[in-house]
Each structure stands twice: as structure tokens, then as C-alpha cells.
PDB file of N, CA and C in Angstrom:
ATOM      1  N   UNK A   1     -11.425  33.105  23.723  1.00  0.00           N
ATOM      2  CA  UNK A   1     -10.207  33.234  24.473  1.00  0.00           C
ATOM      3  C   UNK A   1      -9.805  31.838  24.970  1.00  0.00           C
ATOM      4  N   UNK A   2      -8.489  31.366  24.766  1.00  0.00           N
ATOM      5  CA  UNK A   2      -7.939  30.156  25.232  1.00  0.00           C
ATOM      6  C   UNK A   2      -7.337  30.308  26.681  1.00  0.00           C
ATOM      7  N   UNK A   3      -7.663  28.718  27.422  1.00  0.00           N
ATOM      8  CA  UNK A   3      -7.090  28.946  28.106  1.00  0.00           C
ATOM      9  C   UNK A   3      -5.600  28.213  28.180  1.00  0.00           C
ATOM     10  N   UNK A   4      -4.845  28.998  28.936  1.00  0.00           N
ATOM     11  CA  UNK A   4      -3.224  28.317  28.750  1.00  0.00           C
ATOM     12  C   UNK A   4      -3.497  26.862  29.755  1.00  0.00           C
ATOM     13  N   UNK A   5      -3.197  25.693  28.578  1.00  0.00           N
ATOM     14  CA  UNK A   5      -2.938  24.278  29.605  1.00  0.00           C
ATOM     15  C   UNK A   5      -1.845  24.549  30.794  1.00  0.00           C
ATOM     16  N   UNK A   6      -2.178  24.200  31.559  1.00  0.00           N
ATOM     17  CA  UNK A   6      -0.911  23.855  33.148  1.00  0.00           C
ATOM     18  C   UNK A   6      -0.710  22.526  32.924  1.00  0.00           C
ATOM     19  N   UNK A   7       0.750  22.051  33.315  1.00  0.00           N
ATOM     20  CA  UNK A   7       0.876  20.936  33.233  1.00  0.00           C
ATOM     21  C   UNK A   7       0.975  20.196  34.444  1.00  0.00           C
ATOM     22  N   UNK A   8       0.278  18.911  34.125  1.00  0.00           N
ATOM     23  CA  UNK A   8       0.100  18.412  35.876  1.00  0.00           C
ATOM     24  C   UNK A   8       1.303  17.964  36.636  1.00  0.00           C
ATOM     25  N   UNK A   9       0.830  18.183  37.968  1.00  0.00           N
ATOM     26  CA  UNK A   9       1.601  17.834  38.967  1.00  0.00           C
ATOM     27  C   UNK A   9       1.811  16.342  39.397  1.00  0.00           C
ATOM     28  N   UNK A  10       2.782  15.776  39.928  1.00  0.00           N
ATOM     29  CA  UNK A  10       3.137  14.718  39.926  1.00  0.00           C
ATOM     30  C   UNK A  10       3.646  14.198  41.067  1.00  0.00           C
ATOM     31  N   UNK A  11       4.170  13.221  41.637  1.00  0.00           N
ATOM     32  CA  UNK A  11       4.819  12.369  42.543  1.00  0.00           C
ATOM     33  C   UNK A  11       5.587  10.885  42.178  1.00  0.00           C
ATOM     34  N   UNK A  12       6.998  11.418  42.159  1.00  0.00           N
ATOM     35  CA  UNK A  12       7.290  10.183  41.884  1.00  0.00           C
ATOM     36  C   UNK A  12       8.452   9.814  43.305  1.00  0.00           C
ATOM     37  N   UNK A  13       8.690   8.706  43.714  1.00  0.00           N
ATOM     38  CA  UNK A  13       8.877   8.648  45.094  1.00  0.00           C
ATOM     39  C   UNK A  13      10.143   7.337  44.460  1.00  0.00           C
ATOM     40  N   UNK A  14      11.191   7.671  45.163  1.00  0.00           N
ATOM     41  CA  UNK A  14      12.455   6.834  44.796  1.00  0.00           C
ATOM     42  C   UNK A  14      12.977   6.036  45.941  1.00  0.00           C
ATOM     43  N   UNK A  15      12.221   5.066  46.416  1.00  0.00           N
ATOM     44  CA  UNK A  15      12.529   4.414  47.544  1.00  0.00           C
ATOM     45  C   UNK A  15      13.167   2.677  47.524  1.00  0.00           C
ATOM     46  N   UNK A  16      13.753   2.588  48.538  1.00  0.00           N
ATOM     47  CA  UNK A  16      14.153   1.200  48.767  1.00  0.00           C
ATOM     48  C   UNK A  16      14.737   0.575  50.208  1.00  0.00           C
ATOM     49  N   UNK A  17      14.801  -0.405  50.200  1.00  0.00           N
ATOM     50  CA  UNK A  17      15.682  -0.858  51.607  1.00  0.00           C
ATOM     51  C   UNK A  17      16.576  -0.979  52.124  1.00  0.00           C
ATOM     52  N   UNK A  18      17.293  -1.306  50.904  1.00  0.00           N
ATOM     53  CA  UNK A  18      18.595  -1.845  51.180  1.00  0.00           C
ATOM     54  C   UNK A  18      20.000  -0.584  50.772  1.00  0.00           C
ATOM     55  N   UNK A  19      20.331  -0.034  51.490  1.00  0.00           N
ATOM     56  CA  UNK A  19      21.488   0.711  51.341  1.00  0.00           C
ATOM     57  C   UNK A  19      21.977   0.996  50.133  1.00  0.00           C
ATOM     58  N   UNK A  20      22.663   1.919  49.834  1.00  0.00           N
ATOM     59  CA  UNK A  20      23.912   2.107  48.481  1.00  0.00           C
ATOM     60  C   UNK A  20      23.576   1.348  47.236  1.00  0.00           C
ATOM     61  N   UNK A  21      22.428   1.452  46.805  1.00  0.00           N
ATOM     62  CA  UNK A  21      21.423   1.090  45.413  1.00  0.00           C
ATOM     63  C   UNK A  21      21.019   2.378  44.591  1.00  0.00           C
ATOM     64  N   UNK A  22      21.749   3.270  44.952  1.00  0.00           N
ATOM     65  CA  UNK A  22      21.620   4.434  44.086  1.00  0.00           C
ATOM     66  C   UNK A  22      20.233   5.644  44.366  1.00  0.00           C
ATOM     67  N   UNK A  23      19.531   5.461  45.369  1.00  0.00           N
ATOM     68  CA  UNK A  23      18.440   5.882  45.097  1.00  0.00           C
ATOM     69  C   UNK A  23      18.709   7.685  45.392  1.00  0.00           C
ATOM     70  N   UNK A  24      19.598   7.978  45.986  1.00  0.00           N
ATOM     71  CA  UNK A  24      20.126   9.396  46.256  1.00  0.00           C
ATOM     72  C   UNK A  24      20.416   9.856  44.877  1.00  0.00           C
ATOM     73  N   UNK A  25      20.958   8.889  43.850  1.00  0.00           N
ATOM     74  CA  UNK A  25      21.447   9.406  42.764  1.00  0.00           C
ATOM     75  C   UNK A  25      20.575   9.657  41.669  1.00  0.00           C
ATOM     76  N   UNK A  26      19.600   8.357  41.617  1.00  0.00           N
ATOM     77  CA  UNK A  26      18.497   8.149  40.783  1.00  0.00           C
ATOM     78  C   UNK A  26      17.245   9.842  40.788  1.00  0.00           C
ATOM     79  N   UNK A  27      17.119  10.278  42.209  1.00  0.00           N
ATOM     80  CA  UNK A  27      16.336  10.950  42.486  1.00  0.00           C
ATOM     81  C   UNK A  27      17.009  12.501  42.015  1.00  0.00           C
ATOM     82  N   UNK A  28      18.301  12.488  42.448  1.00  0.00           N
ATOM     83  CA  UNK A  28      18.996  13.482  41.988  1.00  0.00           C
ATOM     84  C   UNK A  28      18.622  13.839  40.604  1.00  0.00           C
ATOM     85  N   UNK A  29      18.935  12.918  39.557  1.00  0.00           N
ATOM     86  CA  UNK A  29      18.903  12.958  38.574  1.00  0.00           C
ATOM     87  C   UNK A  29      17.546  13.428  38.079  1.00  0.00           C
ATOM     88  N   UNK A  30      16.912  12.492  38.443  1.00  0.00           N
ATOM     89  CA  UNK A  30      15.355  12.875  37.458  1.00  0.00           C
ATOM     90  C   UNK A  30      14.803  14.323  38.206  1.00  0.00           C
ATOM     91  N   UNK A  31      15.638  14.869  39.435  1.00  0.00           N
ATOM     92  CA  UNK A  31      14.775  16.130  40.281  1.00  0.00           C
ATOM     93  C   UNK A  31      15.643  17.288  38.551  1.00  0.00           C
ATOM     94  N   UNK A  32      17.103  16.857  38.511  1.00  0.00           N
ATOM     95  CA  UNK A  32      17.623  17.902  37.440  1.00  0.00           C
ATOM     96  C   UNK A  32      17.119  17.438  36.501  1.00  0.00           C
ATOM     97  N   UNK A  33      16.566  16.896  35.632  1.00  0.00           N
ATOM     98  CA  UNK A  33      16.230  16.699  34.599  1.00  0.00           C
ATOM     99  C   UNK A  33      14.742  17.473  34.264  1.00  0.00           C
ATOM    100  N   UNK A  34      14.265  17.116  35.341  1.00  0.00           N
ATOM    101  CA  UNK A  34      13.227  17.997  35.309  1.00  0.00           C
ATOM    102  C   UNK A  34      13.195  19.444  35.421  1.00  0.00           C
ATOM    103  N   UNK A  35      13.774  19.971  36.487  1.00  0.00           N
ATOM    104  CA  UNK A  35      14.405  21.282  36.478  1.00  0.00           C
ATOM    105  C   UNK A  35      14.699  22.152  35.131  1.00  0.00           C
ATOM    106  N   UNK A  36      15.793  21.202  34.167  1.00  0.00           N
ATOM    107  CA  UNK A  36      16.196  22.129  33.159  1.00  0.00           C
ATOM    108  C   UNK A  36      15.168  21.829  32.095  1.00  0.00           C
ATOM    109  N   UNK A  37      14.285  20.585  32.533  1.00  0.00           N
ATOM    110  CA  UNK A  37      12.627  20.525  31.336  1.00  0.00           C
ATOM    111  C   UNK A  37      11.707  22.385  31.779  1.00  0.00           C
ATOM    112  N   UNK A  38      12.020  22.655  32.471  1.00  0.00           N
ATOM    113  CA  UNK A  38      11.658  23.885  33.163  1.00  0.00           C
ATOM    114  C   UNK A  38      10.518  23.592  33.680  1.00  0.00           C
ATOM    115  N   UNK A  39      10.349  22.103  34.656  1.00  0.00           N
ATOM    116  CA  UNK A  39       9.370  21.889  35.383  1.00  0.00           C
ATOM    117  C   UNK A  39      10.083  22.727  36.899  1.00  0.00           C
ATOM    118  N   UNK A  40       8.744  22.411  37.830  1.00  0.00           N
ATOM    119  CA  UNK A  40       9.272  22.720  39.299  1.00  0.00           C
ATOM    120  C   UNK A  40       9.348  21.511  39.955  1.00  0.00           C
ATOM    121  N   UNK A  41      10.409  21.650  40.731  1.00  0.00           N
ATOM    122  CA  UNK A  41      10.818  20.438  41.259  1.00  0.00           C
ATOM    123  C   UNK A  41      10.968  20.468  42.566  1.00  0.00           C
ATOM    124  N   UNK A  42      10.563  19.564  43.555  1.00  0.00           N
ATOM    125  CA  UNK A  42      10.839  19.563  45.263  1.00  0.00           C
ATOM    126  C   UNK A  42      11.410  18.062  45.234  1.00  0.00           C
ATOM    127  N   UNK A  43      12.821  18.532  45.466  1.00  0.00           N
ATOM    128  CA  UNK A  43      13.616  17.068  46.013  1.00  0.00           C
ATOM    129  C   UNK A  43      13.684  16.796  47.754  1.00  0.00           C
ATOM    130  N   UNK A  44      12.926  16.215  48.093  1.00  0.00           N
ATOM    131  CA  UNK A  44      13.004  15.876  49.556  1.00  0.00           C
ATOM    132  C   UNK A  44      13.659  14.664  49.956  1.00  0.00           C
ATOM    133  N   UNK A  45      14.913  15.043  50.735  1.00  0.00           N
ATOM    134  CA  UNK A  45      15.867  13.894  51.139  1.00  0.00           C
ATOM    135  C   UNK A  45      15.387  13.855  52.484  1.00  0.00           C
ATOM    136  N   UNK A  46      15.053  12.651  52.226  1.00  0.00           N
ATOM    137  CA  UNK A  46      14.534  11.784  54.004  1.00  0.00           C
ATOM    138  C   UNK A  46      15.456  10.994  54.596  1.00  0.00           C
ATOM    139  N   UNK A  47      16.796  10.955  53.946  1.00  0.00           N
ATOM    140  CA  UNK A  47      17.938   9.741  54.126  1.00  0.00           C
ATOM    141  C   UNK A  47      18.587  10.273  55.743  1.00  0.00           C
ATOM    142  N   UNK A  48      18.516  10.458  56.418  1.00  0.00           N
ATOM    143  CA  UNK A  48      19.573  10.300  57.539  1.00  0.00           C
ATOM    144  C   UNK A  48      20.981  10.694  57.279  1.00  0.00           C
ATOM    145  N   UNK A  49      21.510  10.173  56.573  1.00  0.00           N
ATOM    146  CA  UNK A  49      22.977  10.255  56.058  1.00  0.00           C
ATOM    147  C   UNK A  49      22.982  11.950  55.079  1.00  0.00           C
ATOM    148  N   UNK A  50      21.667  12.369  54.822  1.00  0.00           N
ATOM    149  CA  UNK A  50      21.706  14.071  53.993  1.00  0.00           C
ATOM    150  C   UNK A  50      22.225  13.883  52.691  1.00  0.00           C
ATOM    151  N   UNK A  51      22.995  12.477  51.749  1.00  0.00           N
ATOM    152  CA  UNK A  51      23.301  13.188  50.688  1.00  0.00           C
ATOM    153  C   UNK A  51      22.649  13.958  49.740  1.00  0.00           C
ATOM    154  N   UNK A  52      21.592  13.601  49.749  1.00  0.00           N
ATOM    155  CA  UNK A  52      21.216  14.921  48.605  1.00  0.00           C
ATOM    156  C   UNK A  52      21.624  16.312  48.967  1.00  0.00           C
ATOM    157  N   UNK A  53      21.445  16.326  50.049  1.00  0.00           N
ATOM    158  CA  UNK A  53      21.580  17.741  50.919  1.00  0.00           C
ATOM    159  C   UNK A  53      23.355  17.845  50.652  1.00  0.00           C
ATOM    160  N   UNK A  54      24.100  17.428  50.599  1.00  0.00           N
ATOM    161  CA  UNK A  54      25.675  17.303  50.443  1.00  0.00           C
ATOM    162  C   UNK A  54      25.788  17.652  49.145  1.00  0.00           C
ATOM    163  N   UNK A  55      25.264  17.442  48.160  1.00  0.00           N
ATOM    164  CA  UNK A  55      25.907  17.316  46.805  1.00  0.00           C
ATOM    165  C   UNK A  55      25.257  18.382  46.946  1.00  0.00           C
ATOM    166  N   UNK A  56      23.523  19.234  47.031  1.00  0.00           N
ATOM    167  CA  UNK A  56      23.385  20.267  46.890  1.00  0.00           C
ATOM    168  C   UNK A  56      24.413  21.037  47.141  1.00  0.00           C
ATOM    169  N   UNK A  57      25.369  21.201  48.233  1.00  0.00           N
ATOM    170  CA  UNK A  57      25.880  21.861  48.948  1.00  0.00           C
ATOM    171  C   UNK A  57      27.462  22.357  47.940  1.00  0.00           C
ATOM    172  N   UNK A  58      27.726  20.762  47.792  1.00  0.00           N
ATOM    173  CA  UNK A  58      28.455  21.429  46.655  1.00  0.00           C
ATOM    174  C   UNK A  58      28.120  21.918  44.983  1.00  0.00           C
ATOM    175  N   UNK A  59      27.071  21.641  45.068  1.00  0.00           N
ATOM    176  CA  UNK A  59      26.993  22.214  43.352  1.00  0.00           C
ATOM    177  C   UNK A  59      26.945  23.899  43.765  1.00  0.00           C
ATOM    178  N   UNK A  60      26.054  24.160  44.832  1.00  0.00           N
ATOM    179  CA  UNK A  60      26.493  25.623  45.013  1.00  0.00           C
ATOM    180  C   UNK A  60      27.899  26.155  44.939  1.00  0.00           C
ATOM    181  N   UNK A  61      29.009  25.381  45.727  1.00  0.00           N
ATOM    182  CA  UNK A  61      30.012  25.814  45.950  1.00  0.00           C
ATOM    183  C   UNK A  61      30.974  25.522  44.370  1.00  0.00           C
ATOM    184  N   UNK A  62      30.354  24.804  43.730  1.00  0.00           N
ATOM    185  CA  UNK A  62      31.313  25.139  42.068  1.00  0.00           C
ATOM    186  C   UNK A  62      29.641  25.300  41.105  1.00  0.00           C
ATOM    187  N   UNK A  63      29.009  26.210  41.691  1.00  0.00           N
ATOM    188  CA  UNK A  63      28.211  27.084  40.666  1.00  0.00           C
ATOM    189  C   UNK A  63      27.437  26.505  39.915  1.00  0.00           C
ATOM    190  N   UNK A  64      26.979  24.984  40.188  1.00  0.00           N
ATOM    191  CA  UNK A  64      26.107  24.384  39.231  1.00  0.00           C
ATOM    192  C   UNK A  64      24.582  24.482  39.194  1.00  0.00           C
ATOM    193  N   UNK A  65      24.117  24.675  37.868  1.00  0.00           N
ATOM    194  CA  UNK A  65      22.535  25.185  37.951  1.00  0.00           C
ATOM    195  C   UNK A  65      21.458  23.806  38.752  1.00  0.00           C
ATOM    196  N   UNK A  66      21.217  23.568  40.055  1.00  0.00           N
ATOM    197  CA  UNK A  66      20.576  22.538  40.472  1.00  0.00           C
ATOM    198  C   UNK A  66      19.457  22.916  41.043  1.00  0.00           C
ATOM    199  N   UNK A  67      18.584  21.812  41.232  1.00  0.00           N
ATOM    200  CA  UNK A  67      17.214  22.496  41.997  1.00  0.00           C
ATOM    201  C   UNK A  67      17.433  22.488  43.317  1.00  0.00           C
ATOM    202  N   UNK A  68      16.670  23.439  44.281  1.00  0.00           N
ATOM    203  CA  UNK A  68      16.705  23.655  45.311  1.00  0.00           C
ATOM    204  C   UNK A  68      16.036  22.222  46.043  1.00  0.00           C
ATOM    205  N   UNK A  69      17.081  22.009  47.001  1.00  0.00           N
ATOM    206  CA  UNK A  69      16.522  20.753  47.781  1.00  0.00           C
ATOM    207  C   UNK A  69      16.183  21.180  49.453  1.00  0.00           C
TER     208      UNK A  69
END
């Protein structure tokens, strides 16, 4: 009897210093990319300012398949 491989878990962390360098977007991206790889994904926005939390907000509101943040 085989056993089914799991695929490992990971951390990849999208950080920087300096303001408006994309990193809200960068993280966005690779959290959906992974998502529709049909991995599981935890996008945690630590930004102050919430955008991840904003764009979540609207992909709900025009129906887009995104991961839960």
C-alpha cells in the first residue's frame, strides 16, 4: 500500500522598508498563484495601510476567485 506524498509546507515572507516597492502586490500575486496551483495559502497583511485586506475586499465585491486573507 502507497502512501499519498503531501506536499511541503512553506514560508515565503515579502518584506521591505521602503514604501510603494510593490510588496502588497508581489505577495498578492504569488498568494493567487498558488491558490489556483491548488496549494493552501495564508496571506497575512501586516501593512498598517490594509491593502491586501482592500483589494480582498473588492475581488469579493466583483466575484473574483482569491484566497482568503
Amino acid at each position: 500500500m502507497s502512501k499519498k506524498r503531501r506536499k511541503p509546507y512553506f514560508t515565503i515572507a515579502v518584506v521591505g522598508l521602503k514604501g510603494g516597492i510593490g510588496k502588497s502586490l508581489i505577495a498578492t500575486l504569488l498568494a493567487c498563484g498558488f491558490h489556483r496551483a491548488k496549494r493552501k495559502v495564508l496571506l497575512v497583511d501586516a501593512d498598517v495601510q490594509g491593502t491586501v485586506r482592500t483589494w480582498r475586499a473588492q475581488a469579493i465585491a466583483n466575484v473574483f476567485d482569491t484566497p482568503l486573507v
